[in-house]
PDB file of N, CA and C in Angstrom:
ATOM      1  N   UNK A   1       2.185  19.095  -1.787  1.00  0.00           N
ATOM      2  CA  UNK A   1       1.594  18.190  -2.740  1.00  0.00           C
ATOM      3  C   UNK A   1       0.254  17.720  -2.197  1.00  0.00           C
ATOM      4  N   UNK A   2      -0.705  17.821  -3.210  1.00  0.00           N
ATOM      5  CA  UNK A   2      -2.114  16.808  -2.759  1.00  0.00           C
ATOM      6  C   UNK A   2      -1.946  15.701  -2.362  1.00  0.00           C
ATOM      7  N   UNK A   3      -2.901  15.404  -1.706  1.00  0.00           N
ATOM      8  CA  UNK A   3      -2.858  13.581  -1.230  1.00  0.00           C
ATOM      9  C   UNK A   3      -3.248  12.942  -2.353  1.00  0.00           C
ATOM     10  N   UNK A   4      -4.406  13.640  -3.259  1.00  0.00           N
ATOM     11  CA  UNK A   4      -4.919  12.977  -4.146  1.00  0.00           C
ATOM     12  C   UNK A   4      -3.905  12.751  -5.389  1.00  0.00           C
ATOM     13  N   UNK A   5      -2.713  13.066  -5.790  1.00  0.00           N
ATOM     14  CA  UNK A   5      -1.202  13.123  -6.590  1.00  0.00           C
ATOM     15  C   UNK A   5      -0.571  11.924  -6.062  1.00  0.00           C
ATOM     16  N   UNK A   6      -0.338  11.184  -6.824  1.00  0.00           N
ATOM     17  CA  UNK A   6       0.435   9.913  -6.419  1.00  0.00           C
ATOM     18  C   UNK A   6      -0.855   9.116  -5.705  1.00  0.00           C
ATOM     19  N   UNK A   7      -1.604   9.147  -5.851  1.00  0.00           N
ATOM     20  CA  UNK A   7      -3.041   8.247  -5.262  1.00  0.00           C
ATOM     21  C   UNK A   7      -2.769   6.930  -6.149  1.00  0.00           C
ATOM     22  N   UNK A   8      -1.803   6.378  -7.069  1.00  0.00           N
ATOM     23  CA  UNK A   8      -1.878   5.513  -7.194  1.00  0.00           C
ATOM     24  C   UNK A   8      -0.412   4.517  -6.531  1.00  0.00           C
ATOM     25  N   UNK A   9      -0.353   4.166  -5.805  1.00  0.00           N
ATOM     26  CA  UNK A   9       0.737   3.617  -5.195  1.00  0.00           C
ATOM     27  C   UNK A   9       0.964   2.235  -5.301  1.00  0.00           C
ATOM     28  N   UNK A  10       1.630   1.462  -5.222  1.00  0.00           N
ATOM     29  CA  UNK A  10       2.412   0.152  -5.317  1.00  0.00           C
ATOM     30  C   UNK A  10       1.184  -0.755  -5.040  1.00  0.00           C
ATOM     31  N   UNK A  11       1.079  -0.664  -3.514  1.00  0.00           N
ATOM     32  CA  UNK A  11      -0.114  -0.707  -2.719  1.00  0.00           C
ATOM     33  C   UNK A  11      -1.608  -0.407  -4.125  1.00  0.00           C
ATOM     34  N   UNK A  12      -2.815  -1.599  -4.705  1.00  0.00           N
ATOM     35  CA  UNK A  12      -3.609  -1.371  -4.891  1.00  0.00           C
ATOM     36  C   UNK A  12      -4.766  -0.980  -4.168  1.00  0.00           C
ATOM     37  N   UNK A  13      -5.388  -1.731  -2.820  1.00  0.00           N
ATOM     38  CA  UNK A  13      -5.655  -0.813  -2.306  1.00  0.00           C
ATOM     39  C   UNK A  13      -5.815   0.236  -1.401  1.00  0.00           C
ATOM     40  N   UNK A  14      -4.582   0.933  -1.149  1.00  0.00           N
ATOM     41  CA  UNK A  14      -3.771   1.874  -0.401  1.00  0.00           C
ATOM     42  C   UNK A  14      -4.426   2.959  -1.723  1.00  0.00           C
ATOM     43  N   UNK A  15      -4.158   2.834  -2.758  1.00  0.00           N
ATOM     44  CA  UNK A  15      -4.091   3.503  -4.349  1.00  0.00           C
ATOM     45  C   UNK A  15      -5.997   3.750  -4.509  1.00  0.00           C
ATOM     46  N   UNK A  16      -6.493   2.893  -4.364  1.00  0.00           N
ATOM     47  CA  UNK A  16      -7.920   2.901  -4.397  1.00  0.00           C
ATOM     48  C   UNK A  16      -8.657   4.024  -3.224  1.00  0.00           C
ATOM     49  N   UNK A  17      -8.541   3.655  -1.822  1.00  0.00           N
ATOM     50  CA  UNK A  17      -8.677   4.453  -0.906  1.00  0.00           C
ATOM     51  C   UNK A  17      -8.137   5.563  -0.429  1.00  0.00           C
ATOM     52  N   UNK A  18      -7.169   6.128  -1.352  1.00  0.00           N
ATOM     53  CA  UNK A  18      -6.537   7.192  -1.038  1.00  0.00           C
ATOM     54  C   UNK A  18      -7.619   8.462  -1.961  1.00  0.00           C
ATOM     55  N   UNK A  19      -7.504   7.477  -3.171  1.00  0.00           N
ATOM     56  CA  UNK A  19      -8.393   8.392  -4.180  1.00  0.00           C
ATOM     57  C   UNK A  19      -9.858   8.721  -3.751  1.00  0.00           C
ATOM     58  N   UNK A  20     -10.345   7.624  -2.703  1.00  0.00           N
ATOM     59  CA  UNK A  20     -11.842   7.890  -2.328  1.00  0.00           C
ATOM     60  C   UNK A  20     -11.569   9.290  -1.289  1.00  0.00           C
ATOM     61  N   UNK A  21     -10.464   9.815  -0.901  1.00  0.00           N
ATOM     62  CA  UNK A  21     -10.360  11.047  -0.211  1.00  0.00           C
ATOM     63  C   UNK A  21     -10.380  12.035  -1.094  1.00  0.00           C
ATOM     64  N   UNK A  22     -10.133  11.992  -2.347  1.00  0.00           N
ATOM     65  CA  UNK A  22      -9.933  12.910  -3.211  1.00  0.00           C
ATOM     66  C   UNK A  22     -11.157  13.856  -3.095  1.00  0.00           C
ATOM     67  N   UNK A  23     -11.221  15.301  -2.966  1.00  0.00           N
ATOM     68  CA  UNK A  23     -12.080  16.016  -3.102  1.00  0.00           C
ATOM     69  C   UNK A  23     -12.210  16.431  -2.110  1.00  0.00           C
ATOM     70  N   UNK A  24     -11.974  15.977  -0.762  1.00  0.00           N
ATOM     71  CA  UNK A  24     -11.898  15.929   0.165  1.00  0.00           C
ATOM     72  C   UNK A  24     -11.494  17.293   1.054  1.00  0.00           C
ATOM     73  N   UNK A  25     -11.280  17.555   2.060  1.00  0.00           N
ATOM     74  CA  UNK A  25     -10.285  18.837   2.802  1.00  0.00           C
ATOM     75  C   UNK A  25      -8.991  18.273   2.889  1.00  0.00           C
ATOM     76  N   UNK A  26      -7.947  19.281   2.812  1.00  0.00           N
ATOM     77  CA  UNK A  26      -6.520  18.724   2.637  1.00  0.00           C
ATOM     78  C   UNK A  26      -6.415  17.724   4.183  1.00  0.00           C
ATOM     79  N   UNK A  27      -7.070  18.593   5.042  1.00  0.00           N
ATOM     80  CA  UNK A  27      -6.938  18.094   6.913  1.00  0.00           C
ATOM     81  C   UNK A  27      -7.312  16.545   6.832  1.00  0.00           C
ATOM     82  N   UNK A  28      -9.176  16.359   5.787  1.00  0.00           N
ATOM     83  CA  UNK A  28      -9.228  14.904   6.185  1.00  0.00           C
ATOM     84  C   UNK A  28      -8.662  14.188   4.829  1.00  0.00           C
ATOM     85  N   UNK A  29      -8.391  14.060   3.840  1.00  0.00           N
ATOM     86  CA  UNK A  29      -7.744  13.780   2.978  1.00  0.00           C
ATOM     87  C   UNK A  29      -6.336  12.843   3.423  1.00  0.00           C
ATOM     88  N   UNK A  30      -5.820  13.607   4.420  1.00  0.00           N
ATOM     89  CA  UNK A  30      -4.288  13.622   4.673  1.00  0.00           C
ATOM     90  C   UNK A  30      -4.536  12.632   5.888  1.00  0.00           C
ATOM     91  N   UNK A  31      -5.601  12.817   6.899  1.00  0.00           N
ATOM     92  CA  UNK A  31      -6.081  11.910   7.748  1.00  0.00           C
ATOM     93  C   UNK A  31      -6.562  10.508   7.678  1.00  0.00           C
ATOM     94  N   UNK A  32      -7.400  10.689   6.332  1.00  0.00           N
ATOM     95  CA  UNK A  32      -7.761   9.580   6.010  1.00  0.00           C
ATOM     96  C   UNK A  32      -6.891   8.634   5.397  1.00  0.00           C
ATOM     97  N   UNK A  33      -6.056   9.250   4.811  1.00  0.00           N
ATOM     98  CA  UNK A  33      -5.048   8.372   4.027  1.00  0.00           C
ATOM     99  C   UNK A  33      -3.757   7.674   5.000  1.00  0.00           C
ATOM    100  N   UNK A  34      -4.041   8.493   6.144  1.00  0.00           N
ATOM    101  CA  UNK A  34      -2.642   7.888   7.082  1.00  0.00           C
ATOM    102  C   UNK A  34      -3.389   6.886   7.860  1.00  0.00           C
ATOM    103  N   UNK A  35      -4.680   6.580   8.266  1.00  0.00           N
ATOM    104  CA  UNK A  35      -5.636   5.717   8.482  1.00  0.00           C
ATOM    105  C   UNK A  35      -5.341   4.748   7.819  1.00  0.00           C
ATOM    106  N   UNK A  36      -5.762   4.751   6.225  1.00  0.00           N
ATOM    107  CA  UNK A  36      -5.523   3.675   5.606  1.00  0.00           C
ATOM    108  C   UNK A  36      -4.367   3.270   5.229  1.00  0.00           C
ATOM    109  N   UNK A  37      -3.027   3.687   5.271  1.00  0.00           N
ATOM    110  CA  UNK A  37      -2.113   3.186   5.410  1.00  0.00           C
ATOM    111  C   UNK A  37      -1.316   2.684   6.839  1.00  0.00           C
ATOM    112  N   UNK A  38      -2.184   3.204   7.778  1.00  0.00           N
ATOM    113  CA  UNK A  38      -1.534   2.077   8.874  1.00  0.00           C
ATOM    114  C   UNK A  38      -2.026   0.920   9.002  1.00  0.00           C
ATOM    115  N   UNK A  39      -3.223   0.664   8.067  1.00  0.00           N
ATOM    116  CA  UNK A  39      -4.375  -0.653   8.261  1.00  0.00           C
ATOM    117  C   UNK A  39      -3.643  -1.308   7.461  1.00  0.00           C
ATOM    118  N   UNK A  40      -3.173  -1.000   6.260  1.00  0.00           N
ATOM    119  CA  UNK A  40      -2.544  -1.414   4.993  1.00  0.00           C
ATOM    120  C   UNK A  40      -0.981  -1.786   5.774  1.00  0.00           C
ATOM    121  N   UNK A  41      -0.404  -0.869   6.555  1.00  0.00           N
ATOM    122  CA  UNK A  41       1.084  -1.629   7.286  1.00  0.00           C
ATOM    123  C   UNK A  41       0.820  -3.155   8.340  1.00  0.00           C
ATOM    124  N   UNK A  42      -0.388  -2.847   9.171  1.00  0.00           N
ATOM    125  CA  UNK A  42      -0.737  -3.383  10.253  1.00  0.00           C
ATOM    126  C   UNK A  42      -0.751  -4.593   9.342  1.00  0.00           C
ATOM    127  N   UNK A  43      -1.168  -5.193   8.468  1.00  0.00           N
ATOM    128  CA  UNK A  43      -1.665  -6.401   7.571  1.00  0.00           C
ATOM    129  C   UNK A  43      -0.315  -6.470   7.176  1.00  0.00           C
ATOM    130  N   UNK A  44       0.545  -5.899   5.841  1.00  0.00           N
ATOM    131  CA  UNK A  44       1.740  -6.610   5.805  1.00  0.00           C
ATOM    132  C   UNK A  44       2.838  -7.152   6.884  1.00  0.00           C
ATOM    133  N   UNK A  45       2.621  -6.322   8.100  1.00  0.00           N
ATOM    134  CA  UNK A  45       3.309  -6.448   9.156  1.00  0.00           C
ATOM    135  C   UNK A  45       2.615  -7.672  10.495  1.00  0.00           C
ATOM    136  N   UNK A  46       1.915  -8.340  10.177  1.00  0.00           N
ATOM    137  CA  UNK A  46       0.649  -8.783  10.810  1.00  0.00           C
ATOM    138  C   UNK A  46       1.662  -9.969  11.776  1.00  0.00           C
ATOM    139  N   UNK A  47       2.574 -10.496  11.047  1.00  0.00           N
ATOM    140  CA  UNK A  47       3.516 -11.750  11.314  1.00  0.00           C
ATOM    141  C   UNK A  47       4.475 -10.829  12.640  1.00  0.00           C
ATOM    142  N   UNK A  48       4.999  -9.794  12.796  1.00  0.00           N
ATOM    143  CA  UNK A  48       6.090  -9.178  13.567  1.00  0.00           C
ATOM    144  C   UNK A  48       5.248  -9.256  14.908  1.00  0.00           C
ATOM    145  N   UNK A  49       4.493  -8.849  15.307  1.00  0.00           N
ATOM    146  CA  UNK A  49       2.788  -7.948  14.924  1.00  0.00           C
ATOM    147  C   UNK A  49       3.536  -5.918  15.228  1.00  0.00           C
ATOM    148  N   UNK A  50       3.161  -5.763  13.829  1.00  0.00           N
ATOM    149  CA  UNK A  50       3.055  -4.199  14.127  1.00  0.00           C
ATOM    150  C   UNK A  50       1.750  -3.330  15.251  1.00  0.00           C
ATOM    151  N   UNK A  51       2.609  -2.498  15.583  1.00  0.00           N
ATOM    152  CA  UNK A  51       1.518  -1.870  17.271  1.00  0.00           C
ATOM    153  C   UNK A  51       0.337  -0.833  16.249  1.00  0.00           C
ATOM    154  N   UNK A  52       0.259  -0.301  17.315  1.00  0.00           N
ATOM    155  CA  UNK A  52      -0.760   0.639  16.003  1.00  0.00           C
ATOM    156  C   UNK A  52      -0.177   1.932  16.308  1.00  0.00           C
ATOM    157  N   UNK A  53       0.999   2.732  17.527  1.00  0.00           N
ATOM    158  CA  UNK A  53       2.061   3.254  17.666  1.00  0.00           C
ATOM    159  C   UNK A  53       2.495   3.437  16.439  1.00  0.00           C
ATOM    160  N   UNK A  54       3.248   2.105  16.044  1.00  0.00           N
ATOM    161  CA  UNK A  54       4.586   1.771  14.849  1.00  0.00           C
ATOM    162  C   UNK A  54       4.061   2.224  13.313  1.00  0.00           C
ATOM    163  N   UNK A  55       2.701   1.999  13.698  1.00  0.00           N
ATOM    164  CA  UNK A  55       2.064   2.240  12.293  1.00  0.00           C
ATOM    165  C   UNK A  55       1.623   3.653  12.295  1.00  0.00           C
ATOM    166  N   UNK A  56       1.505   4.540  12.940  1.00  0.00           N
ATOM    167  CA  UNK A  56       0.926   5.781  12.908  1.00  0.00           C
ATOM    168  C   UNK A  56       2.810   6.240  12.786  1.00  0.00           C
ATOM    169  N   UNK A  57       3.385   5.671  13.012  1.00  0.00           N
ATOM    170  CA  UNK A  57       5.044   6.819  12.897  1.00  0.00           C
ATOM    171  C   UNK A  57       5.284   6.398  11.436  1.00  0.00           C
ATOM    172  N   UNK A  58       5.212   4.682  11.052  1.00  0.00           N
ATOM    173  CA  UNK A  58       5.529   4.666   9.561  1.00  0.00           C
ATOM    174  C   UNK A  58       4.624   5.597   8.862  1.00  0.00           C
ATOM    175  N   UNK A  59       3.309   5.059   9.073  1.00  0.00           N
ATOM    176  CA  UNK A  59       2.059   5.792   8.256  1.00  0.00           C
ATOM    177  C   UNK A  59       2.458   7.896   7.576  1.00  0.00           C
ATOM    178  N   UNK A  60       2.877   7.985   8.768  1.00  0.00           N
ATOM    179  CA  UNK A  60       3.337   9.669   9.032  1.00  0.00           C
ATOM    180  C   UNK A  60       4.493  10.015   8.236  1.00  0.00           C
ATOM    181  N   UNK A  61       5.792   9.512   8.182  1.00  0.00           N
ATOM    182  CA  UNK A  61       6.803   9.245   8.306  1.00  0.00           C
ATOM    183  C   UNK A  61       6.446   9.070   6.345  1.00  0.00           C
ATOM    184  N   UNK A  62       6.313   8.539   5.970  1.00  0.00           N
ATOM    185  CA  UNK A  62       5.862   7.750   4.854  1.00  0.00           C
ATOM    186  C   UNK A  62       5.026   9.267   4.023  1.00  0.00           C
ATOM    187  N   UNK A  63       3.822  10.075   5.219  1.00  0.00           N
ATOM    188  CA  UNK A  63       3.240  10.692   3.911  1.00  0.00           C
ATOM    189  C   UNK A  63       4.025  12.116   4.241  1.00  0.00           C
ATOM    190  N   UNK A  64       4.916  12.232   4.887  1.00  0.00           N
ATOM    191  CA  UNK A  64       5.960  13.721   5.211  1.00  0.00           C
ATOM    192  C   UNK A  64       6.942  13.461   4.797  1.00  0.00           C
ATOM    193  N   UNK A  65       7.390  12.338   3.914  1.00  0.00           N
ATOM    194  CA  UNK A  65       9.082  11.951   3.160  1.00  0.00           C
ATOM    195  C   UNK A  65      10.160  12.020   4.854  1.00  0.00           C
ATOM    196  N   UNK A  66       9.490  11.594   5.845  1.00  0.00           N
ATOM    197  CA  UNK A  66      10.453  11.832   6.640  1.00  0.00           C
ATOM    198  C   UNK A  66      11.314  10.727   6.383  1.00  0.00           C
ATOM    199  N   UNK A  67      12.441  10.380   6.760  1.00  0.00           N
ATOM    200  CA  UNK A  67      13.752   9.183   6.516  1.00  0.00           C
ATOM    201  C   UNK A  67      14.688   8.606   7.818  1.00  0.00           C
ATOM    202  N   UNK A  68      14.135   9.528   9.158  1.00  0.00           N
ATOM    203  CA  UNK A  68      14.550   9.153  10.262  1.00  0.00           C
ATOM    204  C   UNK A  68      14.161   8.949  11.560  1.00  0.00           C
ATOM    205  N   UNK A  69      14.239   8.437  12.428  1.00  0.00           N
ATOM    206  CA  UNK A  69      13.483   8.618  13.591  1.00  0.00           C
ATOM    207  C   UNK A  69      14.632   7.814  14.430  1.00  0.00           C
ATOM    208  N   UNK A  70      13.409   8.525  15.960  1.00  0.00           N
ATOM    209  CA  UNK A  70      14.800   8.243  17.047  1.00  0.00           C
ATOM    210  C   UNK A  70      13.710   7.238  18.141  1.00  0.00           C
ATOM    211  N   UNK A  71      14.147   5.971  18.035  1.00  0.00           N
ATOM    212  CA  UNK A  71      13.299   5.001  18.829  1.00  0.00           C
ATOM    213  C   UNK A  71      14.311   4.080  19.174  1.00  0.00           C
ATOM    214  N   UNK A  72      13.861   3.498  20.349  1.00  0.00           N
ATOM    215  CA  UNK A  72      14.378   2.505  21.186  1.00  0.00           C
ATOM    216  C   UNK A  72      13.602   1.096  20.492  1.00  0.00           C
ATOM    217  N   UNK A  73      13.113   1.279  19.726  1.00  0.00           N
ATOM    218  CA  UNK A  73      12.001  -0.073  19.326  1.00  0.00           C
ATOM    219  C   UNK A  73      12.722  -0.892  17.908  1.00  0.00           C
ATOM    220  N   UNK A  74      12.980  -2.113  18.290  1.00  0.00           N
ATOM    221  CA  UNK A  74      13.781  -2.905  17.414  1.00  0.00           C
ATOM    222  C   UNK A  74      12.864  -3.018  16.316  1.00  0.00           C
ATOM    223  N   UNK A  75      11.566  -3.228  16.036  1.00  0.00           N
ATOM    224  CA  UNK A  75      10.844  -3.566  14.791  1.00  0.00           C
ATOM    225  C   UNK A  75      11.336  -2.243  13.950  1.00  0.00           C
ATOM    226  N   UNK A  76      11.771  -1.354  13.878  1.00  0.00           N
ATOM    227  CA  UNK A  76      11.869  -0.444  13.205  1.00  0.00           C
ATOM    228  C   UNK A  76      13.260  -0.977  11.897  1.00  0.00           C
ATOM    229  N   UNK A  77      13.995  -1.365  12.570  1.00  0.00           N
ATOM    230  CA  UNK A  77      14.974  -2.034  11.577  1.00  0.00           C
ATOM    231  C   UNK A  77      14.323  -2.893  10.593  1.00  0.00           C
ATOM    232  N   UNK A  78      12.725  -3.614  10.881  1.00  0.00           N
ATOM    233  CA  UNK A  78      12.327  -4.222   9.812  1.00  0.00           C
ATOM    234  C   UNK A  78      11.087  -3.578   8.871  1.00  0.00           C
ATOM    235  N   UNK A  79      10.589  -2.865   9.486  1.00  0.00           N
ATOM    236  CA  UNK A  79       9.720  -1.668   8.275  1.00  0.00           C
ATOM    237  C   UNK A  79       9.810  -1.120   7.448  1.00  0.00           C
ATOM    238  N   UNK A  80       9.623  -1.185   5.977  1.00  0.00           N
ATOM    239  CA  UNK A  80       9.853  -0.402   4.778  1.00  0.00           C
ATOM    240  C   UNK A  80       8.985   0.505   4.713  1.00  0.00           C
ATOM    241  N   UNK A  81       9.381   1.544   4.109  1.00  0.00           N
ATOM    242  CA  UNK A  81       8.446   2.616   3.254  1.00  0.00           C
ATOM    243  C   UNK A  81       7.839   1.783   2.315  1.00  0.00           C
ATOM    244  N   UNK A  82       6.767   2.635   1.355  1.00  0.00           N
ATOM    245  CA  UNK A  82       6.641   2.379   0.116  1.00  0.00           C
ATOM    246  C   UNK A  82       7.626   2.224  -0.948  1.00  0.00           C
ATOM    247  N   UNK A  83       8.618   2.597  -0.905  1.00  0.00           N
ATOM    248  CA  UNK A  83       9.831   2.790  -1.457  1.00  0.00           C
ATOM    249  C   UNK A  83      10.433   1.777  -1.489  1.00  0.00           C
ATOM    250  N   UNK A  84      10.548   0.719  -0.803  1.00  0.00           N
ATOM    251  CA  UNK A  84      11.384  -0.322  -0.053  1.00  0.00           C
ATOM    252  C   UNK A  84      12.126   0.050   0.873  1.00  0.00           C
ATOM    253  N   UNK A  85      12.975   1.275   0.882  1.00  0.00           N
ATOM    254  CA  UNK A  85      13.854   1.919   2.309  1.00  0.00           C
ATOM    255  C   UNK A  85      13.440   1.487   3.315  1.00  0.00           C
ATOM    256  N   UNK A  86      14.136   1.679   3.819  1.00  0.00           N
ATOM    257  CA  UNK A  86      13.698   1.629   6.083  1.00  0.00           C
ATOM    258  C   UNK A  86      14.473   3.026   6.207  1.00  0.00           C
ATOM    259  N   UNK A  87      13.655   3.290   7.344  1.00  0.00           N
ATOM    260  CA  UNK A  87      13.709   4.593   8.305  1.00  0.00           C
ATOM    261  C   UNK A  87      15.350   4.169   8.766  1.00  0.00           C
ATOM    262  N   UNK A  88      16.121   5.880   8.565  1.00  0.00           N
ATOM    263  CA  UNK A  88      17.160   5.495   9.542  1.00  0.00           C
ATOM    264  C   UNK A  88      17.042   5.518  10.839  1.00  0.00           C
ATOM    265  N   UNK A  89      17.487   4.898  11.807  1.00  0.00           N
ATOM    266  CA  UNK A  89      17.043   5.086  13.280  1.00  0.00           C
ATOM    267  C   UNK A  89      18.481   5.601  13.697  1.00  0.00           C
ATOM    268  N   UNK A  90      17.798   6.556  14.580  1.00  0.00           N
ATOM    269  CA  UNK A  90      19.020   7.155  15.297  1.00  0.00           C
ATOM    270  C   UNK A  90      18.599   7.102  17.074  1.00  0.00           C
ATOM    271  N   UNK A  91      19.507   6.297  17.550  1.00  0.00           N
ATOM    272  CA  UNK A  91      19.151   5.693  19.083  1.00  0.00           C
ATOM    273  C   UNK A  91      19.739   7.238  19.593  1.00  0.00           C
TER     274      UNK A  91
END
């Protein structure tokens, strides 16, 4: 799937800056958009404080439909997708 498909997300502007990749190469398109969604996590998450680690695995995690990961790191129980879900963690 394009990055630029679903460029409008929950997130307004996550939805705005995704589309400014549009046209883009799939490489920075896909780069740029995981950029702006860890800036976009780092801010809702600002209170926990999210690392910039935590945000490059949601960020990733988020644009590959992944649903699991294997971390020792307790903030993970409180991170949503876009979706509302949380990652399953498998210790």
């Amino acid at each position: 799937m394009s990055m630029c498909q679903g460029a409008q997300g929950k997130d307004k502007d996550v939805g705005e800056y995704k589309r400014s990749f549009c046209g883009r190469s799939d490489r920075e398109a896909e780069t740029g958009t995981i950029v702006i969604l860890m800036s976009a996590l780092m801010k809702k998450y600002r209170d926990t404080p999210m690392g910039l680690a935590d945000a490059l695995l949601i960020a990733v995690a988020e644009s590959r439909t992944f649903r699991q990961i294997s971390t020792v790191g307790r903030d993970f129980y409180i991170y949503r997708l876009a979706d509302g879900t949380a990652l399953e963690v498998i210790r």
